[in-house]
Protein backbone atom coordinates (compact mmCIF):
# COMPACT_ATOMS: atom_id res chain seq x y z
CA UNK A 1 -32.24 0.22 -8.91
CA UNK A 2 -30.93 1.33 -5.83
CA UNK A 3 -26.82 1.80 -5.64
CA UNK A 4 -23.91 1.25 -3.14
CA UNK A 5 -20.85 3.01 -2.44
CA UNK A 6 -18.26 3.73 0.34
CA UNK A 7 -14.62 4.00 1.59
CA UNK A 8 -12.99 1.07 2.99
CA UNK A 9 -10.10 1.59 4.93
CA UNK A 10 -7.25 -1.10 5.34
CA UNK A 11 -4.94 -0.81 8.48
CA UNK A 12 -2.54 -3.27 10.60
CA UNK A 13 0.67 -3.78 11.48
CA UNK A 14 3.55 -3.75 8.63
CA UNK A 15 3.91 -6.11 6.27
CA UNK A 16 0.59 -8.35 7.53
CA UNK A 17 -0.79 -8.51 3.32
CA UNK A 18 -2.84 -5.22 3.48
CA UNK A 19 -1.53 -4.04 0.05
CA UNK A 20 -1.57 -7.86 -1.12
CA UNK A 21 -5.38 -7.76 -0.28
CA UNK A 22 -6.46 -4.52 -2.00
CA UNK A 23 -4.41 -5.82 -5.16
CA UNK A 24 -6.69 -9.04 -4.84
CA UNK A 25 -9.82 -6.99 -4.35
CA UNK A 26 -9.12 -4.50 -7.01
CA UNK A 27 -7.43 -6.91 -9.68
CA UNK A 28 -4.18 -4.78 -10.05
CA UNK A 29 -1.40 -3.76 -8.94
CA UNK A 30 -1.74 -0.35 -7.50
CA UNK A 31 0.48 -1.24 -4.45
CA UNK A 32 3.80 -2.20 -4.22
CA UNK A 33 4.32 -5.37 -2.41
CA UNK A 34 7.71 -6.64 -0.83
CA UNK A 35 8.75 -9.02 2.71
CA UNK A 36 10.19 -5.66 4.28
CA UNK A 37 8.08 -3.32 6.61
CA UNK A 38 7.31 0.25 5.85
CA UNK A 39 6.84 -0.62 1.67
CA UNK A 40 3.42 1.32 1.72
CA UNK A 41 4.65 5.09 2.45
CA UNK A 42 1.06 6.41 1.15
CA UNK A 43 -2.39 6.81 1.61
CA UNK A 44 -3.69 4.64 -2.00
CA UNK A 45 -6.91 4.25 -3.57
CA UNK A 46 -8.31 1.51 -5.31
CA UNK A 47 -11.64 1.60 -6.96
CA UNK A 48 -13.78 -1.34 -7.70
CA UNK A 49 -16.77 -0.94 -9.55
CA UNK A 50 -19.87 -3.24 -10.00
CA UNK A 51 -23.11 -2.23 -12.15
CA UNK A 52 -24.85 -0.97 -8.86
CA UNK A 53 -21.84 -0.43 -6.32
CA UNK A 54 -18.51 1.31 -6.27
CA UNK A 55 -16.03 0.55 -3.64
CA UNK A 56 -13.47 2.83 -2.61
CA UNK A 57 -10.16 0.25 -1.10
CA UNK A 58 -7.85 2.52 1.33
CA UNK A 59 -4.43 0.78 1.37
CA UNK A 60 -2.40 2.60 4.36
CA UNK A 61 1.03 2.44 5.49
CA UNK A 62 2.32 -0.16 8.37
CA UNK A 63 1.33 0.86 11.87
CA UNK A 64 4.49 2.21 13.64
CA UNK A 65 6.00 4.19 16.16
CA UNK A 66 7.25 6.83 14.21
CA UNK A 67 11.60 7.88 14.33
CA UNK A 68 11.38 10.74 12.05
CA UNK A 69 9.26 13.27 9.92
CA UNK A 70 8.59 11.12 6.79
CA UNK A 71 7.54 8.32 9.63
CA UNK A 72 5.10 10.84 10.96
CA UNK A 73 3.61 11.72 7.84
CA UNK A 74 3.35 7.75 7.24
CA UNK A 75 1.19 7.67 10.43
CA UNK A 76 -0.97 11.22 9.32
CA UNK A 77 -1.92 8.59 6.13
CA UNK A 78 -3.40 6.14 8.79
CA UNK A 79 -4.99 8.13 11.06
CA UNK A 80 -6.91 10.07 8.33
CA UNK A 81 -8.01 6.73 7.24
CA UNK A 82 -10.56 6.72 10.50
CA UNK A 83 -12.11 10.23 9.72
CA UNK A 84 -13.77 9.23 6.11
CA UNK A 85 -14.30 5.28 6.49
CA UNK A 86 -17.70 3.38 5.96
CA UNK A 87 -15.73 0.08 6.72
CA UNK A 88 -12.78 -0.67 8.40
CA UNK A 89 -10.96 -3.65 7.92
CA UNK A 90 -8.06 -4.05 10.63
CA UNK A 91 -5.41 -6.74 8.97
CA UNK A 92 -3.18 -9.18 11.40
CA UNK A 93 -1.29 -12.22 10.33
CA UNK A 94 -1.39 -15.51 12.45
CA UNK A 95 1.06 -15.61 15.77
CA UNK A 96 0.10 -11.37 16.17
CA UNK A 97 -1.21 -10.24 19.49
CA UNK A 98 -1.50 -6.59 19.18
CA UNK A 99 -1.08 -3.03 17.63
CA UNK A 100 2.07 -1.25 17.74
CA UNK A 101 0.50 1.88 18.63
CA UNK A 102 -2.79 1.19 21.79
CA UNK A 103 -4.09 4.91 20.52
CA UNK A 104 -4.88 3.56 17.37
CA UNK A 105 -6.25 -0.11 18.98
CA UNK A 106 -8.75 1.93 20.95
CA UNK A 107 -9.93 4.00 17.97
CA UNK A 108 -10.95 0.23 16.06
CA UNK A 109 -12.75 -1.21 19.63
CA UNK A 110 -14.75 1.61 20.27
CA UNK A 111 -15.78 2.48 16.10
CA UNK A 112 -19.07 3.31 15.57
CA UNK A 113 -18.24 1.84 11.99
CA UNK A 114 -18.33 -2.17 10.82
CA UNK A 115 -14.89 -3.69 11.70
CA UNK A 116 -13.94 -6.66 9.54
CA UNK A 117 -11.43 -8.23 11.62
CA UNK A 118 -8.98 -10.45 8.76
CA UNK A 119 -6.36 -12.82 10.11
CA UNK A 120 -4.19 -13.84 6.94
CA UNK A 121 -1.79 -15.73 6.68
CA UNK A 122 -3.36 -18.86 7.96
CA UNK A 123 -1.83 -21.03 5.29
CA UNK A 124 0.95 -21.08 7.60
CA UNK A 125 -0.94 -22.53 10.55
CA UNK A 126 -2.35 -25.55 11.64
CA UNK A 127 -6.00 -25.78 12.92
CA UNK A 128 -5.35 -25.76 16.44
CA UNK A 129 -3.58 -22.16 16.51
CA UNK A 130 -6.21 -20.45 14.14
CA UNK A 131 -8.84 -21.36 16.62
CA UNK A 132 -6.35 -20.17 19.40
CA UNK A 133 -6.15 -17.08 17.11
CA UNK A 134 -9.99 -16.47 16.36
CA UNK A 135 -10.50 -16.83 20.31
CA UNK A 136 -8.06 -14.36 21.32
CA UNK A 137 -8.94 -11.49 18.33
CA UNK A 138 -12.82 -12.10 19.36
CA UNK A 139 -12.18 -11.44 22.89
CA UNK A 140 -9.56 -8.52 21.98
CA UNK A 141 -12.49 -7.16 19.12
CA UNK A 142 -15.35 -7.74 20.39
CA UNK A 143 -17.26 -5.48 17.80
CA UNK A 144 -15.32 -7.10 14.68
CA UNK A 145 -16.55 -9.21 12.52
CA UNK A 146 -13.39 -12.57 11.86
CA UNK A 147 -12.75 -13.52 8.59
CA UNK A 148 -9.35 -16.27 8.72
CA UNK A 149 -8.10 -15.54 5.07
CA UNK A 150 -5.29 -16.01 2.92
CA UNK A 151 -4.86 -12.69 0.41
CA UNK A 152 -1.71 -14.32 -1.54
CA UNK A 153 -3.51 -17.82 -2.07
CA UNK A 154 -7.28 -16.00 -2.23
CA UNK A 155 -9.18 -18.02 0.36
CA UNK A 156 -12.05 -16.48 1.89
CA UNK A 157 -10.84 -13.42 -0.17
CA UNK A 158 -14.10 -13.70 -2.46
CA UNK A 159 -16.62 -13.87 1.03
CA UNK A 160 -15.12 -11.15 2.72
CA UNK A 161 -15.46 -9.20 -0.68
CA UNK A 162 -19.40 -10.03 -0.96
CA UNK A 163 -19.86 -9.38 3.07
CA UNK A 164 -18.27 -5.73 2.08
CA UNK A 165 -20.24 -4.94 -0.65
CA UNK A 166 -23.86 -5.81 1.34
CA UNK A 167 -22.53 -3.13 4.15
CA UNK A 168 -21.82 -0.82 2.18
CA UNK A 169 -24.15 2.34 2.07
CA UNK A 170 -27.12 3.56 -0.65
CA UNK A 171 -25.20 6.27 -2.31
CA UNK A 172 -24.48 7.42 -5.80
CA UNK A 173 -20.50 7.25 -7.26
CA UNK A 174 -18.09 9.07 -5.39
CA UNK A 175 -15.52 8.25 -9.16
CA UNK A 176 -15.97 8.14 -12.54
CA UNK A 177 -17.12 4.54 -13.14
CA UNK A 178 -14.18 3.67 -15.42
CA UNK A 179 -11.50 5.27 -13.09
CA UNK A 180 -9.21 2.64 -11.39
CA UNK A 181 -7.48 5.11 -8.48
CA UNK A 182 -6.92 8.63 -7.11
CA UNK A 183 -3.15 8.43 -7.83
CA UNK A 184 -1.71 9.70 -11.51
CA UNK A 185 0.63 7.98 -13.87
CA UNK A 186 3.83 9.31 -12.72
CA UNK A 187 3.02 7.82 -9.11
CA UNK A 188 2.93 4.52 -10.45
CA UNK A 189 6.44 4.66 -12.04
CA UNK A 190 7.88 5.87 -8.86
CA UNK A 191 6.44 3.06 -6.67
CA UNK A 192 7.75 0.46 -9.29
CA UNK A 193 11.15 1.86 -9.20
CA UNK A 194 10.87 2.07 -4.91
CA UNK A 195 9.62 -1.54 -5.45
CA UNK A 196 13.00 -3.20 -7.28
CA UNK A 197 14.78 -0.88 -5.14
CA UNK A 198 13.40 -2.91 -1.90
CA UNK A 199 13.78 -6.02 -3.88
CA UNK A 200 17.57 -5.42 -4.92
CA UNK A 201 18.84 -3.56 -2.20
CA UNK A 202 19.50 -4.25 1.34
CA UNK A 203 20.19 -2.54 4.83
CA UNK A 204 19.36 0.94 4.67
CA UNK A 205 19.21 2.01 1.13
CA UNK A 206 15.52 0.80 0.39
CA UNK A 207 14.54 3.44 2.82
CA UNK A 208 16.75 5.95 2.06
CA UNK A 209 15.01 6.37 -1.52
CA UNK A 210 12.52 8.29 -2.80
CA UNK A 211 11.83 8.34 -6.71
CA UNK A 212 10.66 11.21 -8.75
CA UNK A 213 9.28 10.94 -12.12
CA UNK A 214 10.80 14.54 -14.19
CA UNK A 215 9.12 13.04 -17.47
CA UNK A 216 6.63 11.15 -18.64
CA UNK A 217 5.98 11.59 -22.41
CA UNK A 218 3.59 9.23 -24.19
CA UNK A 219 3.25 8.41 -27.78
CA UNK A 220 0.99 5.86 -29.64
CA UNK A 221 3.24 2.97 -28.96
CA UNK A 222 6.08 4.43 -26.41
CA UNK A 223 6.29 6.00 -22.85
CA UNK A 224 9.79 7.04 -22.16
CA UNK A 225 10.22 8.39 -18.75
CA UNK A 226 12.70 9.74 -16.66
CA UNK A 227 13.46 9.21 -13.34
CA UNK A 228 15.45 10.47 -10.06
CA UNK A 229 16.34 8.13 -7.54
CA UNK A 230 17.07 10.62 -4.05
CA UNK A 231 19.23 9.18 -1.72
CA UNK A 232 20.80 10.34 1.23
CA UNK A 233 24.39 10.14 1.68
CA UNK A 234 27.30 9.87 -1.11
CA UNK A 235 27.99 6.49 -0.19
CA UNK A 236 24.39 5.07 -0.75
CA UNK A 237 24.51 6.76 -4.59
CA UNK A 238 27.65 4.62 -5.31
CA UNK A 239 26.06 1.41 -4.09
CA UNK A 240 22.45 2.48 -6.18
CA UNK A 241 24.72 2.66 -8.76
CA UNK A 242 26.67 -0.25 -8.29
CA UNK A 243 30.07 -1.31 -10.31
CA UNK A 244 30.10 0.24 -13.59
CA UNK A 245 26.18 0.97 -13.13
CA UNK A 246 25.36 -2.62 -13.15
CA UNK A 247 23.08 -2.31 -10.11
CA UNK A 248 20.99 0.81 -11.19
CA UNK A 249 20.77 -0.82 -14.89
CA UNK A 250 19.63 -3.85 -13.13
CA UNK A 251 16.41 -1.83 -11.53
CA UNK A 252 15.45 0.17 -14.73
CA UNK A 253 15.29 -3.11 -16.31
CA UNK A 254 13.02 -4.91 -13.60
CA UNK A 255 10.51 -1.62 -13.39
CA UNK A 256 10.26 -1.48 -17.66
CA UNK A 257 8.93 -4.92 -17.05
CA UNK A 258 6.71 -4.41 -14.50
CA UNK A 259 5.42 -1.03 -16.12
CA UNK A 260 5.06 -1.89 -19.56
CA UNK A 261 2.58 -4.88 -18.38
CA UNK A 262 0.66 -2.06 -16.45
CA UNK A 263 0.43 0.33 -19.04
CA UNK A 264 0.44 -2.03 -22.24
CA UNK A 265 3.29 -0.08 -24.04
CA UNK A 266 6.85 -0.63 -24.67
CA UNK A 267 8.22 1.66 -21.94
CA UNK A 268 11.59 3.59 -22.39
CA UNK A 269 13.33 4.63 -18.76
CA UNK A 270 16.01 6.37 -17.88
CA UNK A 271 16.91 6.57 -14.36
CA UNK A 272 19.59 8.54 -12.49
CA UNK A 273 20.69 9.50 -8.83
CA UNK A 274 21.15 12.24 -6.57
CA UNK A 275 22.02 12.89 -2.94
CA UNK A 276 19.62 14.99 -0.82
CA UNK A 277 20.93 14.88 2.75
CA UNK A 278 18.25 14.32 5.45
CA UNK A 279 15.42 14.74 2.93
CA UNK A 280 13.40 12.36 5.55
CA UNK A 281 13.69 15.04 8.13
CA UNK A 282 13.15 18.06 5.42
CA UNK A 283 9.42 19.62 5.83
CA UNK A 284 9.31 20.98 2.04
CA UNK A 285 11.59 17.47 0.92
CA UNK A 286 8.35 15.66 1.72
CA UNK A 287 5.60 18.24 0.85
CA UNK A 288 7.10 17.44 -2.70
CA UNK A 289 7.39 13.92 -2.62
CA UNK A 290 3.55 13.67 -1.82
CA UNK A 291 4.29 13.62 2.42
CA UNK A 292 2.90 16.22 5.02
CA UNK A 293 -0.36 17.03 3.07
């Protein structure tokens, strides 16, 4: 029996669903997911694997103009997601018209690739705009392939997962079949802390952060952990922090939730924070944090 695989790369504009779509596809969740922009900062895998295929989900940061370094990097994660795709699936919501960035628009109108064209969102349109919308995006893609969807309510979700796996190429496992991403444990505790961080915090702190896990020790029945949250300036620590550490207790109790249902162990974290000044504009700041590789 013959067998599938390939790379299929998600990208769009910030905060259009593409990290709410690869959790639907792959059945966890690998990516964070908040209302602000700019909550992907990586390049993520997602593996989902089927008796005769294995599809490889590329969940990429927002399309932006980039400000500083760490933005930069952001956009290095998107543009490398062109060079190894089999698919590309470009994400808008209803009421977008274009691309923040036209290098990037030309790249998906002249691929050489199938384009799946996705306009989510439409549970918050009536039917006379989504057939405004499909008329524009099939004059604007010509070579795309539209799929209206909703990602959070999973309409269409299950079609445009089939019409993936019958393009995808003959080709043996690029994974281990049982393997669920590229990224390791301690990743996954640092996006869950960045998540409540988004979720709790407003203004500039959210981005600001960046989370490092210094341990991860597991046992039989325990996974204690502990974490840095970096910050910036002396004045973001004290609100992280909050009055009598109400505010930081407040996020390691929101993460241990969240991460003991994704590793299925009672989870013990301790978190604590640090200033790094201008660590978003520091070259070997982000090499470490998993930036500028």
């Amino acid at each position: 029996m013959s067998h599938k695989a390939g790379f299929v790369n998600i990208i769009g504009n910030p905060n259009v669903g593409k990290s709410t779509l690869m959790n639907a596809f792959v059945g966890e969740r690998l990516s964070i997911i908040t209302s602000k922009a700019q909550t992907t900062r990586h390049r993520i895998l997602g593996i989902v694997n089927g008796e005769d295929f294995q599809l490889i989900l590329s969940d990429t940061p927002g399309i932006i103009k980039p400000a500083y370094e760490m933005q930069e990097s952001m956009m290095n994660f998107v543009k490398s997601a062109f060079e190894d795709a089999d698919i590309l699936i470009y994400m808008v919501e209803i009421g977008e018209q274009d691309l923040k960035d036209e290098a990037f628009f030309n790249k998906i109108i002249h691929s050489k690739i199938p384009v799946l064209l996705l306009l989510n969102k439409i549970d918050n349109s009536n039917q006379e705009q989504l057939e405004s919308q499909v008329a524009f995006w099939t004059e604007k893609v010509p070579n795309a392939e539209i799929y209206p969807i909703s990602a959070l309510q999973n309409f269409n979700v299950p079609e445009v997962f089939q019409r993936i796996i019958s393009l995808l190429p003959e080709s043996p496992a690029y994974y281990p079949k049982d393997q669920l991403t590229d990224k390791p444990e301690r990743f996954f505790v640092n996006e869950t802390i960045r998540e409540k961080i988004l979720l709790n915090y407003s203004k500039e702190i959210p981005y600001a952060v960046e989370i490092v896990t210094e341990e991860f020790f597991e046992d039989d029945n325990i996974i204690r952990i502990r974490s840095l949250i970096m910050v910036e300036r002396e004045t973001q620590k004290g609100i992280v922090i909050g009055h009598k550490g109400a505010a930081l207790k407040k996020v390691g109790m929101d993460a241990r939730v969240d991460l003991e249902k994704f590793f299925g162990k009672q989870i013990h974290i301790e978190l604590y924070v640090k200033v790094n000044k201008n660590w978003r504009s520091n070259a070997n700041m982000l090499k470490r944090f998993g930036y500028n590789q």
